[in-house]
N, C-alpha and C. Protein backbone atom coordinates (compact mmCIF):
# COMPACT_ATOMS: atom_id res chain seq x y z
N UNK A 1 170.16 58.64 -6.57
CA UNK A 1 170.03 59.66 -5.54
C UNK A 1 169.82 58.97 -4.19
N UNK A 2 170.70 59.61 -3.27
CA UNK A 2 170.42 58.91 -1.92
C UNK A 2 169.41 60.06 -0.84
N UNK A 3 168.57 59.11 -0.62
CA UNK A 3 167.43 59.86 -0.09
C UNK A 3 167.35 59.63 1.56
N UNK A 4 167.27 60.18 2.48
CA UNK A 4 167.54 59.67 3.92
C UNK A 4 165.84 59.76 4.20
N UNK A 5 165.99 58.27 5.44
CA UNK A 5 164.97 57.86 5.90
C UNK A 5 164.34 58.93 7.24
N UNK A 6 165.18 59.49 7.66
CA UNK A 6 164.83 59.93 8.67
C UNK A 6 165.65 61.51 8.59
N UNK A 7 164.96 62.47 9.27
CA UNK A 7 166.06 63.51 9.56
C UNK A 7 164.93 64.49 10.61
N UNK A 8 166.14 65.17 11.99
CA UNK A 8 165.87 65.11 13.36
C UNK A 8 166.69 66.40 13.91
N UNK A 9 166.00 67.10 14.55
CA UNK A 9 167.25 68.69 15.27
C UNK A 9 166.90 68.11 16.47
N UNK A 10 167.46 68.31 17.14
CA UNK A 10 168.11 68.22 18.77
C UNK A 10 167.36 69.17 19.10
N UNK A 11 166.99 69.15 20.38
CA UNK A 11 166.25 70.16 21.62
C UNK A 11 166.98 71.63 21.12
N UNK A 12 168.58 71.67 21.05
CA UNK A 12 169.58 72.62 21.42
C UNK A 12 169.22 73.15 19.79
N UNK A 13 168.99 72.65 18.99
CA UNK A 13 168.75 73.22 17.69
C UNK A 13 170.07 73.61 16.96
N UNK A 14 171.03 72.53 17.38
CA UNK A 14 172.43 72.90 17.18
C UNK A 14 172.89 71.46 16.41
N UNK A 15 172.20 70.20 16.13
CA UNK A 15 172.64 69.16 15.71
C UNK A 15 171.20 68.43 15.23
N UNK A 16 171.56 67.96 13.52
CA UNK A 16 170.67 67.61 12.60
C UNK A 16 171.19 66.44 12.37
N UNK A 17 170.63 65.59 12.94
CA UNK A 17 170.65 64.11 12.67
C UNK A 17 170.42 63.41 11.56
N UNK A 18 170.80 62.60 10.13
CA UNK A 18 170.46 62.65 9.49
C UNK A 18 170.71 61.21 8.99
N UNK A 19 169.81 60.21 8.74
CA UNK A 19 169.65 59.02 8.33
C UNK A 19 169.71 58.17 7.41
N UNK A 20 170.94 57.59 6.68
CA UNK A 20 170.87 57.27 5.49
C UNK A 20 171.42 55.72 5.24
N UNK A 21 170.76 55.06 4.92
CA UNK A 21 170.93 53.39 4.72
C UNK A 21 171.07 52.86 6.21
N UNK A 22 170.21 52.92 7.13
CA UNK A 22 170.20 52.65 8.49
C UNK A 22 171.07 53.06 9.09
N UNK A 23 172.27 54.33 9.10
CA UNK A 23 173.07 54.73 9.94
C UNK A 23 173.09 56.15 9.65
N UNK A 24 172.99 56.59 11.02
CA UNK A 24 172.64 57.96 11.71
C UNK A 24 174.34 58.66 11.54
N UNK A 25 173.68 60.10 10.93
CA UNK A 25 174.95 61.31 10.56
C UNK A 25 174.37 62.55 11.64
N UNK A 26 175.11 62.40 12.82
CA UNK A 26 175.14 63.76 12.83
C UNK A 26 175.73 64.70 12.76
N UNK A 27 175.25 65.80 12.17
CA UNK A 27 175.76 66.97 11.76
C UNK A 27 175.83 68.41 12.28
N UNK A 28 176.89 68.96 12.54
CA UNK A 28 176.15 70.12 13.72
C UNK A 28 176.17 71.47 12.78
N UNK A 29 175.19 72.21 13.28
CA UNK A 29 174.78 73.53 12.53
C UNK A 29 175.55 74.23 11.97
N UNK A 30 177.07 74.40 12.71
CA UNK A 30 177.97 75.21 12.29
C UNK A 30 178.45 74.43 10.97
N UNK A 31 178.56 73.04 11.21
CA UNK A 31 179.00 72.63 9.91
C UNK A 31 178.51 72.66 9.06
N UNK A 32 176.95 72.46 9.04
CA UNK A 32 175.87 72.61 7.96
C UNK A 32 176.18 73.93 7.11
N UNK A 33 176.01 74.92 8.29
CA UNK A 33 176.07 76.85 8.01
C UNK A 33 177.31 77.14 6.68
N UNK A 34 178.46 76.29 7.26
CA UNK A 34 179.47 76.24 6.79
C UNK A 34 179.97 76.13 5.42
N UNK A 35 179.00 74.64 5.19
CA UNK A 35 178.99 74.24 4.09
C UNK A 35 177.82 74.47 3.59
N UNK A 36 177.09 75.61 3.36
CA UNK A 36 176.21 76.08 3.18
C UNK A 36 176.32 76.02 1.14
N UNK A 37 174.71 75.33 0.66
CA UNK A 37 175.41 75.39 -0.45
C UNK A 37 174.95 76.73 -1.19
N UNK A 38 174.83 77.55 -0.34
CA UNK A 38 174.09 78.98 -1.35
C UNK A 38 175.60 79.70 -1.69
N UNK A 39 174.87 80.67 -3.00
CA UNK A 39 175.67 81.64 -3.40
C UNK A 39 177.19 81.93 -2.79
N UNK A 40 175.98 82.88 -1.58
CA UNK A 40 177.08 83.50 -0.49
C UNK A 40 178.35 82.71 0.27
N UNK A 41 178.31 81.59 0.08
CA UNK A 41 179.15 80.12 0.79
C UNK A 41 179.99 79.96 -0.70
N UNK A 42 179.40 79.73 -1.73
CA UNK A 42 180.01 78.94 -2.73
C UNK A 42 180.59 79.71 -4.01
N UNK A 43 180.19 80.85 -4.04
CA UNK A 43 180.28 81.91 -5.11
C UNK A 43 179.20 81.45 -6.31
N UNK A 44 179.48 82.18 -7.62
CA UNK A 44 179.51 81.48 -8.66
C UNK A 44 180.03 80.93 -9.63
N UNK A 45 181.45 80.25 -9.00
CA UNK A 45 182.28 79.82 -10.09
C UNK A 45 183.34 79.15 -9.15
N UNK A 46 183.99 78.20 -9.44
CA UNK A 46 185.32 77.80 -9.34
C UNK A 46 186.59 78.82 -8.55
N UNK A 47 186.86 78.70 -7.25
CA UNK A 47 187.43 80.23 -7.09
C UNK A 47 187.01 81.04 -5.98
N UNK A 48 185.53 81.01 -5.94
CA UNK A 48 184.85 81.88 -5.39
C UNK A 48 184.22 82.08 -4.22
N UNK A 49 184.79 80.56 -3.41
CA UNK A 49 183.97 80.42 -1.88
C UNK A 49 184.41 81.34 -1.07
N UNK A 50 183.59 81.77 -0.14
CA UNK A 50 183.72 82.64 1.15
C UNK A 50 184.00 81.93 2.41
N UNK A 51 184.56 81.85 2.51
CA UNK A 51 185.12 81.46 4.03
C UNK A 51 184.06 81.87 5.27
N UNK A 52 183.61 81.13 5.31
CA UNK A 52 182.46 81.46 6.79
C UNK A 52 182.95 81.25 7.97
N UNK A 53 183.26 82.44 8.93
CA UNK A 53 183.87 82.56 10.20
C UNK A 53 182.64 83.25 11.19
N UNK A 54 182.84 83.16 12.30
CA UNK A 54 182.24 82.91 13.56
C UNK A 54 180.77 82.77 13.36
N UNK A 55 180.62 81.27 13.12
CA UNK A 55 179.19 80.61 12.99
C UNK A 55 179.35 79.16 13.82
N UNK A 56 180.83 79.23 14.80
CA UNK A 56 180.40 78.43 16.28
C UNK A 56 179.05 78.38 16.86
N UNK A 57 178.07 79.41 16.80
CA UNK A 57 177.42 79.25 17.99
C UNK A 57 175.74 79.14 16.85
N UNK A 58 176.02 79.16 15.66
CA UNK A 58 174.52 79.34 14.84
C UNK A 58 173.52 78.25 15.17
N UNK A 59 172.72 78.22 15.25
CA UNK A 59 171.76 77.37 15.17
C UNK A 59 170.53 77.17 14.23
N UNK A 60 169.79 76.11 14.22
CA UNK A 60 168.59 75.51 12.81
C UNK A 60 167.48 76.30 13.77
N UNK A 61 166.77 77.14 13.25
CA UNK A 61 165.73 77.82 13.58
C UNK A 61 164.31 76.82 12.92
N UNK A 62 164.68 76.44 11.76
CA UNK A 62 163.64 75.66 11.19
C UNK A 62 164.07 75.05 9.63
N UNK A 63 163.55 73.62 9.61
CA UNK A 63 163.72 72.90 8.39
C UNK A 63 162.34 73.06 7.28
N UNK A 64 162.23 73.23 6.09
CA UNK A 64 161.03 73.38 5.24
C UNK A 64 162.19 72.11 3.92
N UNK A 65 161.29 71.60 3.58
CA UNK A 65 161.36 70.43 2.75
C UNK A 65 161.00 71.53 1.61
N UNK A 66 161.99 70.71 0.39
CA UNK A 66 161.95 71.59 -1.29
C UNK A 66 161.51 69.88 -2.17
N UNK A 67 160.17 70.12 -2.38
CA UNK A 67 160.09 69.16 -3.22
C UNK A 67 159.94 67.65 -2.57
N UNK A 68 160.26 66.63 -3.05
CA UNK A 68 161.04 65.36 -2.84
C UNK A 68 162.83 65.75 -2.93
N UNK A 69 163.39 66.18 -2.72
CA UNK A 69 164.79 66.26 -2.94
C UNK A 69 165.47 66.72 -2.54
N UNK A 70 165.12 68.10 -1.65
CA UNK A 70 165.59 68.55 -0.76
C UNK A 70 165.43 69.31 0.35
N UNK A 71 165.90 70.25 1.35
CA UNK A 71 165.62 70.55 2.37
C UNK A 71 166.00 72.19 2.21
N UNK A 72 165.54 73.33 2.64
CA UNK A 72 166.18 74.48 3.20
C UNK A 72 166.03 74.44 4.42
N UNK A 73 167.50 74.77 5.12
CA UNK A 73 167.71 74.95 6.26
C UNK A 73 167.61 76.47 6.71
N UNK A 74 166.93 76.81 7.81
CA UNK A 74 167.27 78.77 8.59
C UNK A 74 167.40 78.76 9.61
N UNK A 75 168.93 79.35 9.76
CA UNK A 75 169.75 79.24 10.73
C UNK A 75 169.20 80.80 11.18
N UNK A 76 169.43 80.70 12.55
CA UNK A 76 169.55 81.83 13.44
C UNK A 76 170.82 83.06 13.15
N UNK A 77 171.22 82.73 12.18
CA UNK A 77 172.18 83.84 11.66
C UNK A 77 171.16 84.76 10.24
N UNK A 78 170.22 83.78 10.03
CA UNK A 78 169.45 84.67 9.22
C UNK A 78 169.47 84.08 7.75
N UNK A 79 170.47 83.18 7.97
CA UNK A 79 171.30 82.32 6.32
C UNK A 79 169.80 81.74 6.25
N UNK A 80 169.32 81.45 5.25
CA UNK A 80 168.20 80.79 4.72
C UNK A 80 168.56 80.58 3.12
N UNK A 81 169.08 80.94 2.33
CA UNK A 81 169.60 80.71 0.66
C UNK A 81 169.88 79.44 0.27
N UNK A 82 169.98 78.30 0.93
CA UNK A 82 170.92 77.35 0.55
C UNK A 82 169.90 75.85 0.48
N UNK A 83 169.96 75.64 -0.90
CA UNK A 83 168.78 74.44 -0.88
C UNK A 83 169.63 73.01 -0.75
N UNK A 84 169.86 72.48 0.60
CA UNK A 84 170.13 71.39 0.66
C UNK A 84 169.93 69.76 0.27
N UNK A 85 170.10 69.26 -0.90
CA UNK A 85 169.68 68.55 -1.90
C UNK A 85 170.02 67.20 -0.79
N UNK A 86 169.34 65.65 -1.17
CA UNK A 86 169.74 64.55 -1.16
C UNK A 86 171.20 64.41 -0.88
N UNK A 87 171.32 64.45 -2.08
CA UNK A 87 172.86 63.97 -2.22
C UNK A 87 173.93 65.40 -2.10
N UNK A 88 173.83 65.73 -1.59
CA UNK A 88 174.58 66.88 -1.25
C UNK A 88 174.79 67.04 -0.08
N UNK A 89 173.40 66.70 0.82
CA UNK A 89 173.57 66.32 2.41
C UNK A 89 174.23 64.85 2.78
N UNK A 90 174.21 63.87 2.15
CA UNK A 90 174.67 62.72 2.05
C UNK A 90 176.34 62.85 1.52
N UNK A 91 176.65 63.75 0.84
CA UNK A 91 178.19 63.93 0.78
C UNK A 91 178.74 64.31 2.20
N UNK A 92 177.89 65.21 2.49
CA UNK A 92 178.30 66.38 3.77
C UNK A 92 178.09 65.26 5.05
N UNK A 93 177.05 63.93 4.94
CA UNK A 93 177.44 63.00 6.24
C UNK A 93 178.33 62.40 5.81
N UNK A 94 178.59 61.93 4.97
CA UNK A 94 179.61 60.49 4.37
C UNK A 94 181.02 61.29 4.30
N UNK A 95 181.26 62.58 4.26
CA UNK A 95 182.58 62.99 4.06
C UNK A 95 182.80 64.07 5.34
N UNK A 96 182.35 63.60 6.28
CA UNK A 96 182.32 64.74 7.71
C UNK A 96 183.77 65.30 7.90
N UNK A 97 184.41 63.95 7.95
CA UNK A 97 186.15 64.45 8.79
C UNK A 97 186.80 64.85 7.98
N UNK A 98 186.77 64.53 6.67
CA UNK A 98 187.66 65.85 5.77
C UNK A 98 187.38 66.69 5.56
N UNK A 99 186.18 67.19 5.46
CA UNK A 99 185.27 68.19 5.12
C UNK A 99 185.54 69.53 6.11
N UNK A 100 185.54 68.74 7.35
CA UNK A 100 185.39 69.66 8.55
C UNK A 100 187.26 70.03 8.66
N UNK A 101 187.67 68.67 8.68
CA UNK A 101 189.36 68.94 8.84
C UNK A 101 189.84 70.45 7.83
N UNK A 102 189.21 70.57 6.49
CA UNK A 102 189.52 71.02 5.72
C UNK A 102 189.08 72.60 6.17
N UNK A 103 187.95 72.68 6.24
CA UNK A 103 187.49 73.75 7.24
C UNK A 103 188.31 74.46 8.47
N UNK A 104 188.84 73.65 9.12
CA UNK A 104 189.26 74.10 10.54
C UNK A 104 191.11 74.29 10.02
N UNK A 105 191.30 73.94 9.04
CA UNK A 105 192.39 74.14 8.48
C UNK A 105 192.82 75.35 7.51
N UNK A 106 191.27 76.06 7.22
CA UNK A 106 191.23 77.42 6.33
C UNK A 106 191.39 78.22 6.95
N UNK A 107 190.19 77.66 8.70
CA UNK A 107 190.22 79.13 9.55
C UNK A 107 191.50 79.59 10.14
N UNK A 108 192.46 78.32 10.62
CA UNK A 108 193.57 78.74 11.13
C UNK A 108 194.71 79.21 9.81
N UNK A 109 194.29 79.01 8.69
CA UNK A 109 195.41 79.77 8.17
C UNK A 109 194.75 81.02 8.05
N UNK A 110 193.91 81.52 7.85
CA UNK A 110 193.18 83.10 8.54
C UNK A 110 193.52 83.41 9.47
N UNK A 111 193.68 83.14 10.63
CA UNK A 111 194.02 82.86 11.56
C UNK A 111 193.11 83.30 12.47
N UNK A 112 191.79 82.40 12.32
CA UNK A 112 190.37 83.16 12.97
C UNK A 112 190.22 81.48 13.83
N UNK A 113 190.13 82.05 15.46
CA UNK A 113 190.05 81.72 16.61
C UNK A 113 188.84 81.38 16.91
N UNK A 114 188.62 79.54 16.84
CA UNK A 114 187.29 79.68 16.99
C UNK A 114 186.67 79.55 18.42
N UNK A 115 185.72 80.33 18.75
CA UNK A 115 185.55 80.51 20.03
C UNK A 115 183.49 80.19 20.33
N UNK A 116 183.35 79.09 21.09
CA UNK A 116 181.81 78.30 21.29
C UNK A 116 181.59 79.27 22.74
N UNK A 117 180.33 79.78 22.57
CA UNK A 117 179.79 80.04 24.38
C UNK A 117 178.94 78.69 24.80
């Protein structure tokens, strides 16, 4: 299990810094929100993800630690369900640009316009 040394929100509460084998991931809220690993994000089965659209502008309201292992994140959209594990946040830094590519590649075949204030 990869366990990060450090983890940090920005003033803006929009980017979660996250520390693992001496090099810094940051991660911004929408992507976190995104890849949210609760229910409502992931379904329950193979099949079943929801496509999360206009969560440009969400932000980390507050981090509460689960255990040794992981984190729940509550976003200003109200999302709070999603227990962010070790290694689950450590996929989500170590695999950012496909992850996100893959993302920004669902919304436009939806064809949902993403729009930041």
């Amino acid at each position: 299990m990869q366990t990060p040394s450090d983890i940090t929100l920005n003033k803006a509460k929009n980017i979660l810094t996250i520390t693992f084998d001496n090099k810094q991931y940051p991660l911004s809220a929408e992507y976190l929100r995104v890849y949210s690993p609760s229910a409502e994000v992931v379904g329950h089965g193979l099949g079943q993800e929801t496509l999360q659209v206009g969560k440009e502008n969400v932000t980390i309201r507050r981090i509460e630690p689960t255990g040794n292992y992981a984190v729940v994140l509550f976003f200003s959209d109200e999302h709070d369900s999603g227990i962010y594990s070790w290694d689950y946040l450590h996929k989500l830094a170590t695999q950012q640009a496909q992850l996100w590519s893959k993302y920004l590649a669902k919304l436009e075949a939806t064809g949902h316009v993403r729009t930041q204030h």
